[in-house]
C-alpha atoms as a PDB file:
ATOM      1  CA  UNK A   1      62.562 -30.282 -19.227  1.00  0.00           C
ATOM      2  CA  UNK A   2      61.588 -28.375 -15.942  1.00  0.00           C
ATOM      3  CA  UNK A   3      59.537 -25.435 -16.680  1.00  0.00           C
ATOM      4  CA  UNK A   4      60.193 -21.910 -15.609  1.00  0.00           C
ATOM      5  CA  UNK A   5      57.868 -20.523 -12.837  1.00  0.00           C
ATOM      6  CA  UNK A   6      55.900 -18.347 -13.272  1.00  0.00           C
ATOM      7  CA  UNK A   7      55.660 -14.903 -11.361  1.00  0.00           C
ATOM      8  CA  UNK A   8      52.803 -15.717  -9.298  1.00  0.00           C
ATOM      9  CA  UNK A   9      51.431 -19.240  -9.318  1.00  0.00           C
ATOM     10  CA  UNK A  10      47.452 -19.547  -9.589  1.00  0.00           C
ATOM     11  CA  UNK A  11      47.910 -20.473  -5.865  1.00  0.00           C
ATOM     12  CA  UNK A  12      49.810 -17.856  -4.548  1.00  0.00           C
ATOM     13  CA  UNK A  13      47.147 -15.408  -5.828  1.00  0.00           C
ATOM     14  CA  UNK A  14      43.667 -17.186  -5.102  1.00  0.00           C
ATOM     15  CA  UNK A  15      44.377 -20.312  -2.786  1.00  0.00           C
ATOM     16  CA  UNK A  16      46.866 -19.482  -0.503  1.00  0.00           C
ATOM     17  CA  UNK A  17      44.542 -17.379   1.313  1.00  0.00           C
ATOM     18  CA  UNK A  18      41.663 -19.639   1.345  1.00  0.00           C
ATOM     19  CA  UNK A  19      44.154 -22.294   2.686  1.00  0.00           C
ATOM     20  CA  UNK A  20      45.269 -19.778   5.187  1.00  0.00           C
ATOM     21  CA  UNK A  21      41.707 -19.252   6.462  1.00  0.00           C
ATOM     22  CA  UNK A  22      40.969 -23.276   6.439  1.00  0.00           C
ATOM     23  CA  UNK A  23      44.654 -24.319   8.429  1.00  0.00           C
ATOM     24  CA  UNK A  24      44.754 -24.185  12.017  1.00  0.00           C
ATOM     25  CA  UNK A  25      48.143 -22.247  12.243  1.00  0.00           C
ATOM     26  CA  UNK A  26      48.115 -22.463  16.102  1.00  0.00           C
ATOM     27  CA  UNK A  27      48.434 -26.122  16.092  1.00  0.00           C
ATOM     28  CA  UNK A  28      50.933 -26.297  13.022  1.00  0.00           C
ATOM     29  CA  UNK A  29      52.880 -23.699  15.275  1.00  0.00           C
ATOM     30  CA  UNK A  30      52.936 -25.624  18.409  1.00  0.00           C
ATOM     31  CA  UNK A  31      53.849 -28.871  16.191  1.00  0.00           C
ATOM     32  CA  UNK A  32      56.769 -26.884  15.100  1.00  0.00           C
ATOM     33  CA  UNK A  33      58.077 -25.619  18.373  1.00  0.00           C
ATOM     34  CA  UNK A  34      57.574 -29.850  19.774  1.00  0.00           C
ATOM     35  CA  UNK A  35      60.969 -30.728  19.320  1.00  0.00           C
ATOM     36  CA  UNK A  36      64.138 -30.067  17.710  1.00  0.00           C
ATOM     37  CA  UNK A  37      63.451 -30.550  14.366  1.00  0.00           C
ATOM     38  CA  UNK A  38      67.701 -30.915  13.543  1.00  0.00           C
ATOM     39  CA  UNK A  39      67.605 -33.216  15.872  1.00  0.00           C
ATOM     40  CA  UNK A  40      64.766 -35.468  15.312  1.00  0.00           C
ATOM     41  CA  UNK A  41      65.864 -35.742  12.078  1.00  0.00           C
ATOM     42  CA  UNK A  42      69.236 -36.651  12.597  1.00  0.00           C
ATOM     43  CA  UNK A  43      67.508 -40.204  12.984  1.00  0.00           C
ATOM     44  CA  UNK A  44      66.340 -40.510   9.634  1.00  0.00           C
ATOM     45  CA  UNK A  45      69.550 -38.502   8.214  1.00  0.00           C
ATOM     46  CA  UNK A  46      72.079 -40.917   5.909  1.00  0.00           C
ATOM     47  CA  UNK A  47      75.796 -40.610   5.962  1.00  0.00           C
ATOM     48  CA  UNK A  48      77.020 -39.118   3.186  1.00  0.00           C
ATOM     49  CA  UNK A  49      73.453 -39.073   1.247  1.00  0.00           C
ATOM     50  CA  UNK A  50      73.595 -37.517  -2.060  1.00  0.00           C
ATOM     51  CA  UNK A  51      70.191 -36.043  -3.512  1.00  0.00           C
ATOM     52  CA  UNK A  52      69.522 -35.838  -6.957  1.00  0.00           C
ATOM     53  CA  UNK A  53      69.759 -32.865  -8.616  1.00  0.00           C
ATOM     54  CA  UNK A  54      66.406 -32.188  -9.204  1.00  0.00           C
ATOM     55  CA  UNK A  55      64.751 -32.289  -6.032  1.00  0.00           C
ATOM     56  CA  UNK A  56      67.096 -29.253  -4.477  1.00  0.00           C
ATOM     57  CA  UNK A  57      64.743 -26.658  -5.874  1.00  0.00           C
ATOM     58  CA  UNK A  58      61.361 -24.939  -4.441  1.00  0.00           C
ATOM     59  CA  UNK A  59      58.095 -26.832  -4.825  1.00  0.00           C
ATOM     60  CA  UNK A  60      54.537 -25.534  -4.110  1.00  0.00           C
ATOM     61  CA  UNK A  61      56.008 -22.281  -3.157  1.00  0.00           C
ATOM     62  CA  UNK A  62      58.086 -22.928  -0.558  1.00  0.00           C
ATOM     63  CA  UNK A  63      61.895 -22.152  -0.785  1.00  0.00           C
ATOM     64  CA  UNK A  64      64.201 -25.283  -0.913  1.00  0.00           C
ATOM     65  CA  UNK A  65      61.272 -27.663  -1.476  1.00  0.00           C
ATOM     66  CA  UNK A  66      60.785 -30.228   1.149  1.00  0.00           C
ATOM     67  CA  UNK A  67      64.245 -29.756   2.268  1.00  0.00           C
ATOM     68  CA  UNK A  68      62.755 -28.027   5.559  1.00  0.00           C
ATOM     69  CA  UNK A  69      60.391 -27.895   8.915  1.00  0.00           C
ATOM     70  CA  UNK A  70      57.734 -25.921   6.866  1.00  0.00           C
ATOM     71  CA  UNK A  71      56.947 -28.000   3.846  1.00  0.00           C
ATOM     72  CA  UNK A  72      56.595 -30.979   6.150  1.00  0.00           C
ATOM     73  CA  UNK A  73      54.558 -29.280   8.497  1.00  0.00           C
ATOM     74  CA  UNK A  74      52.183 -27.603   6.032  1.00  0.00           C
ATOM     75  CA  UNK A  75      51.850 -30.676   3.528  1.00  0.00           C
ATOM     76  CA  UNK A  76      49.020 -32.170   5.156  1.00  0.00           C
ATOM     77  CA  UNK A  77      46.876 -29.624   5.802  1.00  0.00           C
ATOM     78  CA  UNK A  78      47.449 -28.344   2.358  1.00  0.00           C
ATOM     79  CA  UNK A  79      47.138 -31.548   0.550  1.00  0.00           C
ATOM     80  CA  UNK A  80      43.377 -32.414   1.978  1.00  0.00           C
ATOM     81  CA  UNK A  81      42.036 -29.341   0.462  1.00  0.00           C
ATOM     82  CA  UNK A  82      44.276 -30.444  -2.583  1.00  0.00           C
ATOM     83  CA  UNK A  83      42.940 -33.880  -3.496  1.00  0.00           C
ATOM     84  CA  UNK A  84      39.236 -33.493  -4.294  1.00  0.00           C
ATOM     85  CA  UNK A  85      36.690 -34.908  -3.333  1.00  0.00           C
ATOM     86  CA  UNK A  86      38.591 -36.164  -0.628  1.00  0.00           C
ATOM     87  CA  UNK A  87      42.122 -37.574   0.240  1.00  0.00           C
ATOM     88  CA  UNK A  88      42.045 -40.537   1.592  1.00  0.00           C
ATOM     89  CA  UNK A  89      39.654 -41.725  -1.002  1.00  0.00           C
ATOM     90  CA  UNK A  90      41.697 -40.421  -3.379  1.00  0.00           C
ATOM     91  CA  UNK A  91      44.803 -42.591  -1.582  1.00  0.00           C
ATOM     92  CA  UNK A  92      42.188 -45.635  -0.997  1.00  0.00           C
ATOM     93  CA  UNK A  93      42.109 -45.609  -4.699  1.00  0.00           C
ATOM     94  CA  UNK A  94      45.621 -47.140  -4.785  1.00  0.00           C
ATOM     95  CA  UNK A  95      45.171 -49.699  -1.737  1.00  0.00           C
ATOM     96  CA  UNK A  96      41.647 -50.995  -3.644  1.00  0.00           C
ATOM     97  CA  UNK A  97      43.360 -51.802  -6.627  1.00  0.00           C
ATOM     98  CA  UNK A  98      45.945 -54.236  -5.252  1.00  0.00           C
ATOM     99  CA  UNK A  99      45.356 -57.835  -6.003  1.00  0.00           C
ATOM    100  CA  UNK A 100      47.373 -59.781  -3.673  1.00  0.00           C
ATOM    101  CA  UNK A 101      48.098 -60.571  -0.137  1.00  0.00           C
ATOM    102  CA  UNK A 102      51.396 -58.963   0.508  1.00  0.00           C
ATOM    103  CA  UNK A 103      53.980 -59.717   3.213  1.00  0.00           C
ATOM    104  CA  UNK A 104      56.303 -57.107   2.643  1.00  0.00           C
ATOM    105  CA  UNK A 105      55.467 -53.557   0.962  1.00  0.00           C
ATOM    106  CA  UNK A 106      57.669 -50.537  -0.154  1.00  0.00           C
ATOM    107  CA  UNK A 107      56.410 -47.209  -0.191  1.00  0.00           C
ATOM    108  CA  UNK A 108      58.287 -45.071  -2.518  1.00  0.00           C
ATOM    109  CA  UNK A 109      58.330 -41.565  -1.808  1.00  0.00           C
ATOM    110  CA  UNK A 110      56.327 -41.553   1.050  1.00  0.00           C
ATOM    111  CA  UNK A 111      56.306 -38.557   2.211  1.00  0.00           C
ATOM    112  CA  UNK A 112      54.486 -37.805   5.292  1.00  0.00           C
ATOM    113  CA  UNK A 113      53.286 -41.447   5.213  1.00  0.00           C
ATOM    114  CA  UNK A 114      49.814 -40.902   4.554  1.00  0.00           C
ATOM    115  CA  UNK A 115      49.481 -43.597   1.958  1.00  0.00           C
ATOM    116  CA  UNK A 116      52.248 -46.015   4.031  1.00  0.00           C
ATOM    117  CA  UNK A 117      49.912 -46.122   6.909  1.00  0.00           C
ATOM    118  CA  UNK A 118      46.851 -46.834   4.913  1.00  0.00           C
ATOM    119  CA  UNK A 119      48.532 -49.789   3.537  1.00  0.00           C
ATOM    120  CA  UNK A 120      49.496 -51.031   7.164  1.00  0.00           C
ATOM    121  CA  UNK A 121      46.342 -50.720   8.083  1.00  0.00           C
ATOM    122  CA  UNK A 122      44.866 -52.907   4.863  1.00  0.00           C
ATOM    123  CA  UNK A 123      47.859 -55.266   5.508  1.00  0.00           C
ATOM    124  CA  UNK A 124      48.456 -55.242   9.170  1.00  0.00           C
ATOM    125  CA  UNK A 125      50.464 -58.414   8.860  1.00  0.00           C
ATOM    126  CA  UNK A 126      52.748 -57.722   6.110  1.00  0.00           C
ATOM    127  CA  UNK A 127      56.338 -55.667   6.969  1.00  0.00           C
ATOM    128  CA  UNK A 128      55.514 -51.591   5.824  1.00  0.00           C
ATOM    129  CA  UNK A 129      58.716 -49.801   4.641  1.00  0.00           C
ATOM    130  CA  UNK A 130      58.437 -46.378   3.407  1.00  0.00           C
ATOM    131  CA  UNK A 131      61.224 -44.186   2.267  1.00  0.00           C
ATOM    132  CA  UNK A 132      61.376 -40.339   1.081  1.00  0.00           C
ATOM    133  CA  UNK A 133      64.509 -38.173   0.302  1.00  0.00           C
ATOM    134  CA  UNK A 134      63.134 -35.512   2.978  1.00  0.00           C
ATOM    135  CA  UNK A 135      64.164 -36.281   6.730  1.00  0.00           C
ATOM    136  CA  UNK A 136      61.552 -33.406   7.676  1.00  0.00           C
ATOM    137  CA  UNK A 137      58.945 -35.572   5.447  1.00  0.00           C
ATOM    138  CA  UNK A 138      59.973 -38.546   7.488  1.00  0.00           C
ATOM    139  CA  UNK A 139      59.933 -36.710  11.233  1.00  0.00           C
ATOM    140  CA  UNK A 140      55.949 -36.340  10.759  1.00  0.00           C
ATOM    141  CA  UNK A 141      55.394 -39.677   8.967  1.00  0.00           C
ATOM    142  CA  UNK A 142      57.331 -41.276  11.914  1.00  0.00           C
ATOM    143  CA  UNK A 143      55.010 -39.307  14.514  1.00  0.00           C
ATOM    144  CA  UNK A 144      51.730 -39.871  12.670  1.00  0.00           C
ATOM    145  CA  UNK A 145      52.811 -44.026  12.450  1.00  0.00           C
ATOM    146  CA  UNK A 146      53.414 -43.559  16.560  1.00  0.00           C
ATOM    147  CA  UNK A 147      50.486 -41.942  17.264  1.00  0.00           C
ATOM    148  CA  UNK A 148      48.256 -44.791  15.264  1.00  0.00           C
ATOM    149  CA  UNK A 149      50.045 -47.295  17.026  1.00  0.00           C
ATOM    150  CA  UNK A 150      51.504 -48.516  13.500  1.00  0.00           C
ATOM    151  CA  UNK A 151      54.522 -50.367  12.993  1.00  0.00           C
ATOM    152  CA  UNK A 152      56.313 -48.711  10.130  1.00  0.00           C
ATOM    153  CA  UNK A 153      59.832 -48.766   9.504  1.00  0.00           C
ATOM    154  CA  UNK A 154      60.725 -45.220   7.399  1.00  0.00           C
ATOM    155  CA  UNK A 155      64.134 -44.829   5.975  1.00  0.00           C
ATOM    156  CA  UNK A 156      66.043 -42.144   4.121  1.00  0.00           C
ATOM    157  CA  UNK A 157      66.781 -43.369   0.508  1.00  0.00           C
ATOM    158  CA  UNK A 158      66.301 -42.390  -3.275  1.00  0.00           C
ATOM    159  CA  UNK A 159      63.587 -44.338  -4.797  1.00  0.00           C
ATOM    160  CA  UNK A 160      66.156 -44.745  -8.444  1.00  0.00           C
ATOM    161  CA  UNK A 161      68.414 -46.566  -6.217  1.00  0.00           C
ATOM    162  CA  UNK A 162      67.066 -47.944  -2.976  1.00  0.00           C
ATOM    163  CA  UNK A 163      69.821 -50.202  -1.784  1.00  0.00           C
ATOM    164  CA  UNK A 164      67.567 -53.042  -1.227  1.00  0.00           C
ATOM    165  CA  UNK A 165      68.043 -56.718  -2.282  1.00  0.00           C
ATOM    166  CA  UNK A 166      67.002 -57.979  -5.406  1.00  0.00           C
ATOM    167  CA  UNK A 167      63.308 -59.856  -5.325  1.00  0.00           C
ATOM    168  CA  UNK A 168      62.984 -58.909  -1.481  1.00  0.00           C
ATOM    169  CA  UNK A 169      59.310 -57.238  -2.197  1.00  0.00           C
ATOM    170  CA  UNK A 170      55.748 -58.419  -3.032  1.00  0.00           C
ATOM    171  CA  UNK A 171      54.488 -55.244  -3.299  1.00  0.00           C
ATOM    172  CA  UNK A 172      55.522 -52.066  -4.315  1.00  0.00           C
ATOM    173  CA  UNK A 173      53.795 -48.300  -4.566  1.00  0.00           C
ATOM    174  CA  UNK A 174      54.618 -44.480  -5.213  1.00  0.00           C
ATOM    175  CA  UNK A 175      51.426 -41.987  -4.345  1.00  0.00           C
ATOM    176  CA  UNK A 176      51.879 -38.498  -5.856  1.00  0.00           C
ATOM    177  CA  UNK A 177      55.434 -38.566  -6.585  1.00  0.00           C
ATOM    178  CA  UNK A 178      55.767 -39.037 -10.719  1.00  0.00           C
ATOM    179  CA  UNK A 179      54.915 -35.602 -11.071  1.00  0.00           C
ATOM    180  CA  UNK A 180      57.100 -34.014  -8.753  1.00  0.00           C
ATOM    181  CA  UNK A 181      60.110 -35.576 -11.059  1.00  0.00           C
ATOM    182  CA  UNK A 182      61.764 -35.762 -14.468  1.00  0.00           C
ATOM    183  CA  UNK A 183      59.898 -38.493 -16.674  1.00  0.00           C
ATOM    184  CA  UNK A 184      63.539 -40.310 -16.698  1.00  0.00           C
ATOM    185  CA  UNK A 185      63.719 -40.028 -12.971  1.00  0.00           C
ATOM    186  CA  UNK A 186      60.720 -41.967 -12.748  1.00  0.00           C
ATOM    187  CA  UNK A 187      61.318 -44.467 -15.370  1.00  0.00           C
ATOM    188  CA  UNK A 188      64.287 -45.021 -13.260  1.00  0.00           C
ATOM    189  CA  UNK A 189      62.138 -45.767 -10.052  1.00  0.00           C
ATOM    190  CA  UNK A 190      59.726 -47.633 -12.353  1.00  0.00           C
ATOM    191  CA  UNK A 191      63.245 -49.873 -13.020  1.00  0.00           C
ATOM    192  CA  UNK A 192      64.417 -50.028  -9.878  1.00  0.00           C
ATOM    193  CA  UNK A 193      60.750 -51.797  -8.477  1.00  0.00           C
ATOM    194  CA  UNK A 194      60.724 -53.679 -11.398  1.00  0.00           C
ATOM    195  CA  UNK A 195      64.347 -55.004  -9.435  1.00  0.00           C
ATOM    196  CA  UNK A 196      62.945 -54.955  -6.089  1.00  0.00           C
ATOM    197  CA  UNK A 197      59.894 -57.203  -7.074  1.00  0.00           C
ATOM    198  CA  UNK A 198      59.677 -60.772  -6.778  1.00  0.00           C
ATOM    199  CA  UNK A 199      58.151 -62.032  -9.820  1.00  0.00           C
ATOM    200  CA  UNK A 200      54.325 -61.842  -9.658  1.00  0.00           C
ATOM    201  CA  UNK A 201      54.705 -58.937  -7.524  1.00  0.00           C
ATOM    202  CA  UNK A 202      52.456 -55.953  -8.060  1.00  0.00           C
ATOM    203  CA  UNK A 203      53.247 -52.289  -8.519  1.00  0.00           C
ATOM    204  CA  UNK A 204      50.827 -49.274  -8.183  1.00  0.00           C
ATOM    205  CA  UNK A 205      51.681 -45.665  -8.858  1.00  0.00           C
ATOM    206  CA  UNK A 206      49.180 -42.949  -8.062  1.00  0.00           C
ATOM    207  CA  UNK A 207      49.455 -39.587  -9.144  1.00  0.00           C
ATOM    208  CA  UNK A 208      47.740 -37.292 -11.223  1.00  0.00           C
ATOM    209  CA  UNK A 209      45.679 -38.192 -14.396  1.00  0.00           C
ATOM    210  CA  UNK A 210      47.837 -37.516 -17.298  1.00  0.00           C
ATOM    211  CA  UNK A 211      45.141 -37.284 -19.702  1.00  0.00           C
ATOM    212  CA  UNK A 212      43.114 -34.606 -17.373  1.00  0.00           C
ATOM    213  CA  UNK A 213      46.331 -32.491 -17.138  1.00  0.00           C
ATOM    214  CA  UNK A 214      47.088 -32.874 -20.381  1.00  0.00           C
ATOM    215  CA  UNK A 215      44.122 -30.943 -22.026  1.00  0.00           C
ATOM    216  CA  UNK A 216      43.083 -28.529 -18.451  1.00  0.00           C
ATOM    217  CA  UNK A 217      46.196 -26.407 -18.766  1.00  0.00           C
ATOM    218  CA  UNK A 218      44.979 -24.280 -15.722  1.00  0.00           C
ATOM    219  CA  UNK A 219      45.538 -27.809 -13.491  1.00  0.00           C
ATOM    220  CA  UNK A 220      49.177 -27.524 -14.072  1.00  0.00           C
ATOM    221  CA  UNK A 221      49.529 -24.210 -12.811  1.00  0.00           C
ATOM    222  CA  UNK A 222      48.144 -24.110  -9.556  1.00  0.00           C
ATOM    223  CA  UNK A 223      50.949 -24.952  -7.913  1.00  0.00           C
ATOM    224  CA  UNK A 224      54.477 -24.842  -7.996  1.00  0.00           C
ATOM    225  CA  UNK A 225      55.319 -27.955 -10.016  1.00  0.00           C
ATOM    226  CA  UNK A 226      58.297 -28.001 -11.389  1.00  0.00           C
ATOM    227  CA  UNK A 227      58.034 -30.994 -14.076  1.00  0.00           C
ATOM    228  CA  UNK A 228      54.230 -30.848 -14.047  1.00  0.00           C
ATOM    229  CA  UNK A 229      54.210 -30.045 -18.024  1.00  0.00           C
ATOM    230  CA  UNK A 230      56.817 -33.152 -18.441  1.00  0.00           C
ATOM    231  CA  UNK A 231      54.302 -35.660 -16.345  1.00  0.00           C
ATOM    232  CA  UNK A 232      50.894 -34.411 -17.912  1.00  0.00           C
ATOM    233  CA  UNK A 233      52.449 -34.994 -21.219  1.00  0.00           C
ATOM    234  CA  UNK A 234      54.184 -38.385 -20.756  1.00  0.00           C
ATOM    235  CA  UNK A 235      52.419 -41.778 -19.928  1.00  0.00           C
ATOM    236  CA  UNK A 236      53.113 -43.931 -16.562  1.00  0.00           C
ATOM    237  CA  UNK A 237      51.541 -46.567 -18.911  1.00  0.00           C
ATOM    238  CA  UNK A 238      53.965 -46.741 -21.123  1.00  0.00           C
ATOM    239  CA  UNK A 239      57.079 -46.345 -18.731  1.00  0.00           C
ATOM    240  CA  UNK A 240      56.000 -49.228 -16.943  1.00  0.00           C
ATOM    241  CA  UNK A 241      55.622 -51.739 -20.139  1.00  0.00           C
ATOM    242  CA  UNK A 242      59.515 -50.088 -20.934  1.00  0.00           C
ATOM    243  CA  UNK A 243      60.293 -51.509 -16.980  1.00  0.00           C
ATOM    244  CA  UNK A 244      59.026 -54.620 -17.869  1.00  0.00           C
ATOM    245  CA  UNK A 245      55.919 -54.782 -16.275  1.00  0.00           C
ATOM    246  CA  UNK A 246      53.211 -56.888 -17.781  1.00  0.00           C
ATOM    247  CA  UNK A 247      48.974 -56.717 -17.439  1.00  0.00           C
ATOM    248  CA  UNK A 248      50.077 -52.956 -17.186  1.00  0.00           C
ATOM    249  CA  UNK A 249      46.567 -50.748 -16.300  1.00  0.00           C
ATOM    250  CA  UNK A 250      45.543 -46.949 -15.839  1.00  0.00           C
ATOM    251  CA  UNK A 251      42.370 -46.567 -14.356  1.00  0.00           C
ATOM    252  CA  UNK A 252      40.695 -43.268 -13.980  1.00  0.00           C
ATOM    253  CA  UNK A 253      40.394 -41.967  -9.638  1.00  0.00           C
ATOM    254  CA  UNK A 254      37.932 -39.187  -9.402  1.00  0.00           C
ATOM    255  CA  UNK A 255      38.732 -37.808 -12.615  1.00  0.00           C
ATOM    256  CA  UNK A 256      41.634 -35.566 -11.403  1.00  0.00           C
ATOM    257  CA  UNK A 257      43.926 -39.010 -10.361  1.00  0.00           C
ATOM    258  CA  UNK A 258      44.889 -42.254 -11.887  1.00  0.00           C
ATOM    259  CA  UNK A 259      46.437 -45.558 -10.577  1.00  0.00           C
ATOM    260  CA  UNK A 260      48.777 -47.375 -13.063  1.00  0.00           C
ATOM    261  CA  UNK A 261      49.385 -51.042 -11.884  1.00  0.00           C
ATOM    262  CA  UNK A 262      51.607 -53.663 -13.374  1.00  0.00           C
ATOM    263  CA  UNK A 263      52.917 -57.295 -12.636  1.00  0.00           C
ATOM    264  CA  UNK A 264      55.996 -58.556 -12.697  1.00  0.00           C
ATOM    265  CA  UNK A 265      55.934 -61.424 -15.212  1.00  0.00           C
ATOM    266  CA  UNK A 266      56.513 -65.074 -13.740  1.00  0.00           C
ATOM    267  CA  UNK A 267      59.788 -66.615 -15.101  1.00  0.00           C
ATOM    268  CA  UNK A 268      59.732 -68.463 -18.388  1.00  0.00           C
ATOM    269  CA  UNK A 269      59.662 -72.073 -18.083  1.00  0.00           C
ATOM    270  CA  UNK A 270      60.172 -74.342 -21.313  1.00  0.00           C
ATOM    271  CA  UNK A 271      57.572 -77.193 -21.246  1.00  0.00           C
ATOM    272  CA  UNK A 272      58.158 -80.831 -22.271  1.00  0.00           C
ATOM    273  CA  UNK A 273      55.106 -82.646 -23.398  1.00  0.00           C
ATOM    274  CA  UNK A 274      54.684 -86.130 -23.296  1.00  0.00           C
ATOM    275  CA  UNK A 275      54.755 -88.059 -26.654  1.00  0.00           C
ATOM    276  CA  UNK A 276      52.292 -89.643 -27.482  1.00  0.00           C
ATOM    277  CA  UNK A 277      50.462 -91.302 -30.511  1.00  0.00           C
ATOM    278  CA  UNK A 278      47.031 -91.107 -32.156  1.00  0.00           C
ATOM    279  CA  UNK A 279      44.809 -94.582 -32.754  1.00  0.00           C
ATOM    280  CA  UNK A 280      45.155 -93.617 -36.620  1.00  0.00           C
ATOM    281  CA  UNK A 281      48.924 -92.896 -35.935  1.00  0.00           C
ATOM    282  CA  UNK A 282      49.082 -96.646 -34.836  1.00  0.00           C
ATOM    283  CA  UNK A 283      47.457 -98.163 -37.284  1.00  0.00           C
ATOM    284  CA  UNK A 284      49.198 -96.426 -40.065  1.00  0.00           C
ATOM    285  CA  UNK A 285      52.583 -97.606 -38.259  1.00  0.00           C
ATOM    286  CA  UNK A 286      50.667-100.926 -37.731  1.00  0.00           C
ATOM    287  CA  UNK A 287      50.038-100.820 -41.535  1.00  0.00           C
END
């Protein structure tokens, strides 16, 4: 159950000044004013899209969540103050712990595709796909893929039901988006990769560690997080041995983070052996 916010989050009263001091409003203002943000994304925009219910609300503070210019615009400068030590360790974290060699990758959630272009970049030959439910989120992850010369194909789509073919991935990943959802919401996603997955394919999630947010209440309320209380008190563990997932693993990522990883088991085969007979099964016959 979504909890109620509070009055004034822990970050509206300490950090959202010290953020204020540390992000270069100029530049996020002249970003803004670059193009006609409707417009741009029209591209990204689905006919007829439905979102689910839970994501039309506010998160971190900012009136109809990432349903706008400003939560795009302000996510990234936000979020690398918001990861300690450091973001893109924290997001290596996830890329370090993938086993295989994938050809084709699906980003779940992606946001403004700072995790979908580190992947790209680890797997420059495999095809990226990221998706979000936020055509803002998916104007800057489109620029920021552009202006690293990264081919990335983003799409609009809800990571419960993508719309994809069965078995069509070898690799599948979600960074920071459990906790921004209902615990059945993301044992839904956890189903739907289990679906997209070819078998031996690998999934990662990284998001916050349960186990950290589950005994340092004052984590939880920094920000405006919605199911933050449902997440910290649930286990990605055990939703992904529910989805099927086998070899499933939490490992600890700078004590404040966690990547779960699982494998989709390789199709039972029956095996016939060979019959065969002993020396002392012969000779008892021969007997």
């Amino acid at each position: 159950m979504a909890q109620p916010m509070a009055q004034e989050t822990l970050f509206e009263r300490f950090l959202a000044p010290v953020f204020g001091f540390l992000i270069d409003r100029e530049a996020l203002l002249r970003y803004r004013n670059s193009k006609d943000w409707e417009q741009a994304c029209d591209h990204f925009r689905q006919p007829n899209f439905v979102y689910p219910p839970y994501y039309s609300q506010n998160f971190h503070g900012i009136k109809n969540g990432y349903l706008g210019v400003d939560a795009a615009i302000t996510y990234d400068p936000v979020t690398q103050y918001a990861l300690p030590p450091n973001e893109t360790w924290v997001r290596k974290g996830l890329v370090e712990r993938i086993h295989a060699q994938p050809r084709r990758i699906l980003d779940l959630g992606c946001g403004t595709g700072s995790t979908t272009l580190l992947l790209k970049k680890a797997f420059p030959q495999a095809e990226v796909i990221g998706i979000d439910l936020s055509p803002y989120m998916l104007v800057v992850a489109a620029d920021k893929a552009m202006q690293a010369n990264l081919a990335i194909d983003f799409k609009q789509a809800n990571a419960e039901q993508t719309g994809f073919p069965d078995a069509s991935f070898d690799l599948v990943t979600a960074t920071l988006l459990f906790h921004e959802m209902p615990p059945l919401a993301a044992c839904n996603v956890l189903q739907e990769a289990f679906r997209l997955l070819k078998s031996g394919g690998e999934v990662l999630i990284l998001d916050g560690n349960q186990s950290t947010l589950h005994q340092t209440d004052w984590l939880t309320q920094i920000f405006d997080e919605p199911y933050i209380h449902d997440y910290a008190s649930g286990s990605v563990d055990a939703w992904m041995t529910t989805a099927g997932f086998g070899e499933v693993c939490t490992e600890e990522v700078w004590w404040v983070n966690q990547v779960t990883r699982g494998v989709k088991p390789l199709p039972y085969r029956k095996v016939e052996f060979a019959r065969f007979e002993t020396d002392e099964q012969q000779r008892w016959v021969a007997g």
